[in-house]
C-alpha atoms as a PDB file:
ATOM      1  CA  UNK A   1      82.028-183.825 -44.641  1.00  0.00           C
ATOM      2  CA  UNK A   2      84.197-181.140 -42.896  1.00  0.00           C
ATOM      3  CA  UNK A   3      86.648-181.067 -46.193  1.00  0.00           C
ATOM      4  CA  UNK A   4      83.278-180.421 -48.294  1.00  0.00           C
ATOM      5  CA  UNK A   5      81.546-177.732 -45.763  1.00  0.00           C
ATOM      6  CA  UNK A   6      85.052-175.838 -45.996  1.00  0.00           C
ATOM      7  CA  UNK A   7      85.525-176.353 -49.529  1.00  0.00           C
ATOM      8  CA  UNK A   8      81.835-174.733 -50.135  1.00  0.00           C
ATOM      9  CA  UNK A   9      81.973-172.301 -47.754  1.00  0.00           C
ATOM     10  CA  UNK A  10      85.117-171.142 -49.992  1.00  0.00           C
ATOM     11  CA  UNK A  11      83.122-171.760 -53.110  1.00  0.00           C
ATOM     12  CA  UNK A  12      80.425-169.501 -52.005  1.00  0.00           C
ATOM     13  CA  UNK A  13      82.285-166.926 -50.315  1.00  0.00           C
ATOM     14  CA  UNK A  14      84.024-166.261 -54.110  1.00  0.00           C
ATOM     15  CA  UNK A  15      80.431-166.325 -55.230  1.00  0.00           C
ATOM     16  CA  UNK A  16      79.466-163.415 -52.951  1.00  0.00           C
ATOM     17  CA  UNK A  17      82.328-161.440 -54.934  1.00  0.00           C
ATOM     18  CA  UNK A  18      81.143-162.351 -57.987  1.00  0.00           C
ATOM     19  CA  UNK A  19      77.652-161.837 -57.673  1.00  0.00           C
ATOM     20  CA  UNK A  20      77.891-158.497 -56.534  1.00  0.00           C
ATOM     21  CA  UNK A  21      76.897-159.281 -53.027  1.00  0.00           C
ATOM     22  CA  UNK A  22      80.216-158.132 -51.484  1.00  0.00           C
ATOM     23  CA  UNK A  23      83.272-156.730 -52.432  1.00  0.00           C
ATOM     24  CA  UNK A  24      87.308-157.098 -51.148  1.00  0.00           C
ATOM     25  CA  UNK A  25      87.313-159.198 -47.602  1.00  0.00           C
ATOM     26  CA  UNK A  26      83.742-158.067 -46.751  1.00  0.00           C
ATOM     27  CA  UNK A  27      81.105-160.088 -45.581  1.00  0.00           C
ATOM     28  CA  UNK A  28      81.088-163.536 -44.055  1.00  0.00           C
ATOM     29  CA  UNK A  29      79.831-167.078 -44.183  1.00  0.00           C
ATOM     30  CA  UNK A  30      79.444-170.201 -41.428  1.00  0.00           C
ATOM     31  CA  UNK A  31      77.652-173.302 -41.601  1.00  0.00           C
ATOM     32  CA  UNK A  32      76.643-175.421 -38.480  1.00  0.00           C
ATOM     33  CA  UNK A  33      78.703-178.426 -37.350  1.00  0.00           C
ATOM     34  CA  UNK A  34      76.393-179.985 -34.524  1.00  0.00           C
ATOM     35  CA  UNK A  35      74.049-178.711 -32.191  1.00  0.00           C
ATOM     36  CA  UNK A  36      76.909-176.741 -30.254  1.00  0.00           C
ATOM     37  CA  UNK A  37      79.640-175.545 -33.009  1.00  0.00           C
ATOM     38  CA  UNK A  38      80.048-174.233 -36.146  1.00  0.00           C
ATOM     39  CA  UNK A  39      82.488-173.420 -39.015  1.00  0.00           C
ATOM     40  CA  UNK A  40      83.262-169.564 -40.340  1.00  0.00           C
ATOM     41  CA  UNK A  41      85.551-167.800 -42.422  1.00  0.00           C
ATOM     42  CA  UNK A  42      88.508-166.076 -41.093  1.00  0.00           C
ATOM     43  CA  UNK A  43      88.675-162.398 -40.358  1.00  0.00           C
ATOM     44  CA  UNK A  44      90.341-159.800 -43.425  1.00  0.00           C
ATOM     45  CA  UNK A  45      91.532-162.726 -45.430  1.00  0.00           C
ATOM     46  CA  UNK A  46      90.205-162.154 -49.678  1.00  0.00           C
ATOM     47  CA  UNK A  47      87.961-165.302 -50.533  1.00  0.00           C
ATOM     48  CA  UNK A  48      90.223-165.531 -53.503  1.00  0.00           C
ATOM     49  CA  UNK A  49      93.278-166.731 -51.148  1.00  0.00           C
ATOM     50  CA  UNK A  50      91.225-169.034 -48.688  1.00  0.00           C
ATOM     51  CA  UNK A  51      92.487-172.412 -47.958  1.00  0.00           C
ATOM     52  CA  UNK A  52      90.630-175.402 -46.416  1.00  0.00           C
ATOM     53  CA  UNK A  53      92.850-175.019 -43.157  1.00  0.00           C
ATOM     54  CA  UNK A  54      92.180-171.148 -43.239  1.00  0.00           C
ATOM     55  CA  UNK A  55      88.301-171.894 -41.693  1.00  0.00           C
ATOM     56  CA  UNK A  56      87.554-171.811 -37.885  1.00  0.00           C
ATOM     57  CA  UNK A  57      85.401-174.638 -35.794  1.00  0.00           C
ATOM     58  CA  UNK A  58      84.442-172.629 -32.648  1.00  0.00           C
ATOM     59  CA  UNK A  59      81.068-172.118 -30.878  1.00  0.00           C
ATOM     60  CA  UNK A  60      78.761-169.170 -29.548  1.00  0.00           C
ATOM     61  CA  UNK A  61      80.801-168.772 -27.036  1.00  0.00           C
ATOM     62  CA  UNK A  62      83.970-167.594 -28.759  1.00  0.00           C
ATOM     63  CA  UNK A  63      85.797-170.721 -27.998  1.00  0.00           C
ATOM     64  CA  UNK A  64      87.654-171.601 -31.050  1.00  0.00           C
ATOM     65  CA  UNK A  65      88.085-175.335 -31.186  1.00  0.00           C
ATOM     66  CA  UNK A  66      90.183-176.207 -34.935  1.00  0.00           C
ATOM     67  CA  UNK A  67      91.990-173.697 -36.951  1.00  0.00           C
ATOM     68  CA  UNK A  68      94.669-171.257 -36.647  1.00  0.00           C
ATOM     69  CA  UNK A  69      93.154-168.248 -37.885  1.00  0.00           C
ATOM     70  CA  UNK A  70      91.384-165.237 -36.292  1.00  0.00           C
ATOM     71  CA  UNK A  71      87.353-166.102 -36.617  1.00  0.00           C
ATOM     72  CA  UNK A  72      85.392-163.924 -38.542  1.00  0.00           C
ATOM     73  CA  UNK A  73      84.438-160.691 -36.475  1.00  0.00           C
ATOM     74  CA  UNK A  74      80.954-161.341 -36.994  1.00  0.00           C
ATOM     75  CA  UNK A  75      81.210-164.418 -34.891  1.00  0.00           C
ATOM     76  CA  UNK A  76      78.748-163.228 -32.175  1.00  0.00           C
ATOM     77  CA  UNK A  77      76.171-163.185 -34.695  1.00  0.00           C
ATOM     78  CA  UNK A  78      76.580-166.415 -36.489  1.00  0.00           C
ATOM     79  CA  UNK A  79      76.260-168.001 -32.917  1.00  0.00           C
ATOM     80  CA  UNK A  80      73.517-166.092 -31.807  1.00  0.00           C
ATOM     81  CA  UNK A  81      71.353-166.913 -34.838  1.00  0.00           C
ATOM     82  CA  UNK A  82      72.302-170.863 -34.561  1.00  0.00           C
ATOM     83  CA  UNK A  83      71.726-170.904 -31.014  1.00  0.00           C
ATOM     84  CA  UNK A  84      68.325-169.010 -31.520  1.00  0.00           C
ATOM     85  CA  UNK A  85      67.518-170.906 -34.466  1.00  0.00           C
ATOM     86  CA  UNK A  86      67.746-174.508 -34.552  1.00  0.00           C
ATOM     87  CA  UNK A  87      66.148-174.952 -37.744  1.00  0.00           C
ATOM     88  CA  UNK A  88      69.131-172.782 -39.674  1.00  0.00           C
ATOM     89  CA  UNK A  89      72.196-174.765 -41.000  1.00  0.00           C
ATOM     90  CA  UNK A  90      74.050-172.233 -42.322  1.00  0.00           C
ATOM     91  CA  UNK A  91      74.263-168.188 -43.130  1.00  0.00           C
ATOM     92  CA  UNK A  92      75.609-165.573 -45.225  1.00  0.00           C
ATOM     93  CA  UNK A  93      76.163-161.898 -44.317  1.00  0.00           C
ATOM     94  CA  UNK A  94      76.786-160.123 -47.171  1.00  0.00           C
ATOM     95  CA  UNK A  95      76.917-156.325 -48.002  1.00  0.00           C
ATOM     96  CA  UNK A  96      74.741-156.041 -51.086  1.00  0.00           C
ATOM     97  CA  UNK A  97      74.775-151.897 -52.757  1.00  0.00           C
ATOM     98  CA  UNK A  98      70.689-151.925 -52.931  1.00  0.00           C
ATOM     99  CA  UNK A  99      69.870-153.678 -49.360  1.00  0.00           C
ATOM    100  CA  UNK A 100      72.751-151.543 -47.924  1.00  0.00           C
ATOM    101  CA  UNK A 101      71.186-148.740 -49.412  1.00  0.00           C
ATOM    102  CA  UNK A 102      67.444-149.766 -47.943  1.00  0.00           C
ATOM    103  CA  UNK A 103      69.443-150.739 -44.519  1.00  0.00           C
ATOM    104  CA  UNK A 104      69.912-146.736 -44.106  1.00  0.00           C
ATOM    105  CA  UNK A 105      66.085-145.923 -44.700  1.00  0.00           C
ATOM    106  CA  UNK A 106      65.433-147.085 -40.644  1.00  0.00           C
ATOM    107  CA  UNK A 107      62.438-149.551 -41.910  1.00  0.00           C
ATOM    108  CA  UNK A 108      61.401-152.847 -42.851  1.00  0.00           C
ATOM    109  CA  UNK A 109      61.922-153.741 -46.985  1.00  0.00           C
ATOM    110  CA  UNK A 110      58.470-153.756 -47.721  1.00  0.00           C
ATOM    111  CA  UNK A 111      56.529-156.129 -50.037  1.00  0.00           C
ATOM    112  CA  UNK A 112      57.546-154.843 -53.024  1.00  0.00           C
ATOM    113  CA  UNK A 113      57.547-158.438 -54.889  1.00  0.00           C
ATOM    114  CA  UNK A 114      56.507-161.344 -54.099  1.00  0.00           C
ATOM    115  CA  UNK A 115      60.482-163.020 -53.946  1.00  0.00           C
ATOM    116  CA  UNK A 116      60.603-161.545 -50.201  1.00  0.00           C
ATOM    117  CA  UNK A 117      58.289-164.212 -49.165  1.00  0.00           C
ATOM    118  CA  UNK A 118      62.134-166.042 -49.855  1.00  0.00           C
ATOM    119  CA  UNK A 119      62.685-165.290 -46.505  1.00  0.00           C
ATOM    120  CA  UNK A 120      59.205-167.027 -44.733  1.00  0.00           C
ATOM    121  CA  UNK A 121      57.720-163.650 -43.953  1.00  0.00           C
ATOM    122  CA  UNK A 122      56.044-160.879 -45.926  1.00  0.00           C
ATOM    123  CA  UNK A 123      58.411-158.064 -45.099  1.00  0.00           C
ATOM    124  CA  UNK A 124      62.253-158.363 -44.751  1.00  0.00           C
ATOM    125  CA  UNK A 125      63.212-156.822 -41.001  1.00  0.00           C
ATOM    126  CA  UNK A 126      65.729-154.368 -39.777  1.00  0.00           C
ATOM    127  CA  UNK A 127      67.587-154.363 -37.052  1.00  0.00           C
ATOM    128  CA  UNK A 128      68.925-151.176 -34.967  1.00  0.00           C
ATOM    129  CA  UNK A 129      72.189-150.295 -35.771  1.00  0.00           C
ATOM    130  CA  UNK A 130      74.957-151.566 -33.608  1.00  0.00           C
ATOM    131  CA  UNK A 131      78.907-151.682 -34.091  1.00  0.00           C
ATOM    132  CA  UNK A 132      80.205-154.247 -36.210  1.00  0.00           C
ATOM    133  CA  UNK A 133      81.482-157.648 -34.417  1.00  0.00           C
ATOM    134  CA  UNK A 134      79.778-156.598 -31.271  1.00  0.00           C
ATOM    135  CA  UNK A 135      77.309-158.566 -28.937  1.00  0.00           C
ATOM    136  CA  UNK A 136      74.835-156.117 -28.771  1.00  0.00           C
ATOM    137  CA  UNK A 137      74.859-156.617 -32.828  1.00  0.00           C
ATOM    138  CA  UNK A 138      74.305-160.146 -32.748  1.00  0.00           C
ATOM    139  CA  UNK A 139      71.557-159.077 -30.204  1.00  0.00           C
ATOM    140  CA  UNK A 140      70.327-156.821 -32.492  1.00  0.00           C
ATOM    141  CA  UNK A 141      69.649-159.385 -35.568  1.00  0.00           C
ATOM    142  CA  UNK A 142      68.020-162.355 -33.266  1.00  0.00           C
ATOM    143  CA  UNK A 143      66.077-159.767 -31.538  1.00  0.00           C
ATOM    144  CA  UNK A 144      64.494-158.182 -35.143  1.00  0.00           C
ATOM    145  CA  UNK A 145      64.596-161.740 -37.409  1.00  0.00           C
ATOM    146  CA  UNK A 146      62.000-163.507 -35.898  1.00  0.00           C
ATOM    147  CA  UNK A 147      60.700-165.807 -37.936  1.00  0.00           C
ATOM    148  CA  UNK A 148      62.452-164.406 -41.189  1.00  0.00           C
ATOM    149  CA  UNK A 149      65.234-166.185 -42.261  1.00  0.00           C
ATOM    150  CA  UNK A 150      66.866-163.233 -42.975  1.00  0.00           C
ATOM    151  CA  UNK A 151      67.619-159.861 -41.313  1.00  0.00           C
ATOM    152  CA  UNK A 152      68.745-156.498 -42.559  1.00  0.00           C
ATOM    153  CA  UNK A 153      71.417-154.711 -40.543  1.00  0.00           C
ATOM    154  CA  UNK A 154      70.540-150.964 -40.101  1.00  0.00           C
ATOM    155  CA  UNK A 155      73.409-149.376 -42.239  1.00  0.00           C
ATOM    156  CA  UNK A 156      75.431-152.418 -42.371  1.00  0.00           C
ATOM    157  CA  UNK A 157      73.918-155.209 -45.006  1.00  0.00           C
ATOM    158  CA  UNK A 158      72.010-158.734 -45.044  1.00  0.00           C
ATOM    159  CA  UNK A 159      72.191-162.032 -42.739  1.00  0.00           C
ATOM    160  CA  UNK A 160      70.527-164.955 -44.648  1.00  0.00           C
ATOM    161  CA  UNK A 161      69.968-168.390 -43.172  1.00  0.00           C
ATOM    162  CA  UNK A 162      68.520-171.499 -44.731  1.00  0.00           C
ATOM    163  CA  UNK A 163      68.997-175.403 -44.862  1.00  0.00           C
ATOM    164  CA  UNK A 164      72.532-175.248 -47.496  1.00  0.00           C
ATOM    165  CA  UNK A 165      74.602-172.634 -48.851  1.00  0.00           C
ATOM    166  CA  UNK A 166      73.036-172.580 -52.323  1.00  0.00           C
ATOM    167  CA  UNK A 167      69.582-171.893 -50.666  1.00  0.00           C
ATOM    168  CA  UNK A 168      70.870-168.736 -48.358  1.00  0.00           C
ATOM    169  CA  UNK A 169      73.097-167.511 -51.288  1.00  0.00           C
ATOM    170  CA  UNK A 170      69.806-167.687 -53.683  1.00  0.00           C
ATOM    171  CA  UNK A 171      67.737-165.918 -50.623  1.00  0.00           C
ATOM    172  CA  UNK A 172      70.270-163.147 -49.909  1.00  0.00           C
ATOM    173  CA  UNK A 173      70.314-162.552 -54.769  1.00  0.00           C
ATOM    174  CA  UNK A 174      66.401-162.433 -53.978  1.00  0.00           C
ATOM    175  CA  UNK A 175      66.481-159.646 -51.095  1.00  0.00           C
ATOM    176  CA  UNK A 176      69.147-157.854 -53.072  1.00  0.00           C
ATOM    177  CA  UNK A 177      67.077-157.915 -56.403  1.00  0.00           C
ATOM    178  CA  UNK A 178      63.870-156.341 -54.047  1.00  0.00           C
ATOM    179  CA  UNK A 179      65.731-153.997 -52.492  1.00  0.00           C
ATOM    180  CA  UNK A 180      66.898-153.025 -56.325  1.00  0.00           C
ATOM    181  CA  UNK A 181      63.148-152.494 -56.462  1.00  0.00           C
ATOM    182  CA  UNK A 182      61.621-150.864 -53.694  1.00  0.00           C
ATOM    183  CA  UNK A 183      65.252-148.255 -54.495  1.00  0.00           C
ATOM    184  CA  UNK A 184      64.051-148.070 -57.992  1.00  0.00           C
ATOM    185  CA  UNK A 185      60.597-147.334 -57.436  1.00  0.00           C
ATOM    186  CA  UNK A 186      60.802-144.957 -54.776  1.00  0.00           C
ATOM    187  CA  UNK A 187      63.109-142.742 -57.250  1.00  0.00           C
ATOM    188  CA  UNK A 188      60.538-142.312 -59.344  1.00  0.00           C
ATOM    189  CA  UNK A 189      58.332-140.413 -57.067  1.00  0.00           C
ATOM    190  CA  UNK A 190      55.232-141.811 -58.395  1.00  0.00           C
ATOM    191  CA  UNK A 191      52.806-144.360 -55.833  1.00  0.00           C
ATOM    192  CA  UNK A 192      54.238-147.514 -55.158  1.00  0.00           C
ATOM    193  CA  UNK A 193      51.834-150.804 -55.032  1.00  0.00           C
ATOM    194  CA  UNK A 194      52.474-153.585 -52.984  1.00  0.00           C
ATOM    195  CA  UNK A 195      51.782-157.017 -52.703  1.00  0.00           C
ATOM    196  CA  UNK A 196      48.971-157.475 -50.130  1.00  0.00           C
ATOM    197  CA  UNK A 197      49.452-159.298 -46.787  1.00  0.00           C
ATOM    198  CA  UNK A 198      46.856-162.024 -48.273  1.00  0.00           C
ATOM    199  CA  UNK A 199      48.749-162.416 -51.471  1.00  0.00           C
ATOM    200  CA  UNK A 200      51.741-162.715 -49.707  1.00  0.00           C
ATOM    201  CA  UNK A 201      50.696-165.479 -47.087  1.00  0.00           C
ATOM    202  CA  UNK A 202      49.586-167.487 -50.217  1.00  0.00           C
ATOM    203  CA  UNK A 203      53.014-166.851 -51.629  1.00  0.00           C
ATOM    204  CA  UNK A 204      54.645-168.436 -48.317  1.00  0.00           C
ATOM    205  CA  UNK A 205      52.539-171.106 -48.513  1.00  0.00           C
ATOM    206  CA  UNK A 206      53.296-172.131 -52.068  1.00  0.00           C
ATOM    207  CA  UNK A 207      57.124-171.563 -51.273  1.00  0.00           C
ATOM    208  CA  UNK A 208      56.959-174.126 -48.838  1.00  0.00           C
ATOM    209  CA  UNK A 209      56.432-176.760 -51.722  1.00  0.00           C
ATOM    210  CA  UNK A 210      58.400-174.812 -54.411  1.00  0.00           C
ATOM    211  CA  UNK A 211      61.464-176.864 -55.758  1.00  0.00           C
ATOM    212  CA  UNK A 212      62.653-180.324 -56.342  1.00  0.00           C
END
């Protein structure tokens, strides 16, 4: 199993590149080992050049415990989340143009389609801006996430969470694509029209049941 969590969280990290949803060493990815650790990506290395051994077991407390490398500098926040959230077995951070771009607007993205009921909540939150790789950061996120399974970083990017890789990778193309949106339509000038909070719980509710 560790082999195969490292091997994804490779996989994926390439995918972030790929997809748009990060560029050069940016961005970072974990998923959960037990209750008490988990397994990251190493700081400044390309995705393109990772190796199995390059990944870090450590745990919130910054206590690295297999692997050689430097831990991602987001570590604070990948053990705040897991410690806050239970539920969460892995997460992405990625630094998406269009949720960058909403990041810097100082408010929630909005319901602007129904996709950002993705995340279990009708609205996607922000959190204040903090320095990068900093407690108060990883503060920051748990503090504004809530219930959402993801959290925008004022002026910074995305942290998704969810139950495997593939379903936090899909979530954080989802937020990106709305964020394309609510950009989109607010260059136009004209009155935007958003999904009501009713239409929006119904949308949760069927997302709980969506999929194979």
């Amino acid at each position: 199993m560790d082999i195969h969590n490292r091997q994804k969280l490779i996989q994926y990290g390439n995918k972030m590149v790929e997809a748009g949803l990060t560029f050069s060493t940016g961005g970072n990815l974990s998923v959960r080992v037990d209750e008490n650790s988990f397994l990251i990506t190493p700081s400044g290395m390309a995705y393109e050049s990772l190796k199995e051994r390059d990944l870090v077991v450590m745990n919130s407390k910054g206590e690295v415990l297999k692997g050689d490398r430097k831990p991602s500098s987001e570590w604070h926040m990948h053990g705040a989340i897991y410690d806050a959230h239970p539920e969460i077995q892995v997460l992405i951070h990625t630094h998406s143009p269009y949720v960058s771009v909403v990041s810097s607007l100082g408010e929630d993205l909005p319901a602007i389609s129904y996709l950002i009921a993705s995340a279990g909540t009708s609205t996607v939150p922000l959190a204040r801006y903090e320095t990068f790789g900093t407690e108060e950061l990883a503060k920051a996120a748990v503090e504004a996430m809530g219930n959402s399974k993801a959290v925008m970083l004022s002026n910074h990017g995305l942290i998704a969470g969810g139950d495997t890789l593939k379903q936090a990778f899909s979530l954080a193309q989802e937020i990106e694509f709305c964020a394309f949106m609510y950009v989109t339509a607010l260059s136009t000038g004209k009155k935007i029209h958003y999904v009501s909070d009713e239409k929006m719980d119904e949308v949760i509710e069927k997302f709980k049941g969506y999929g194979q």
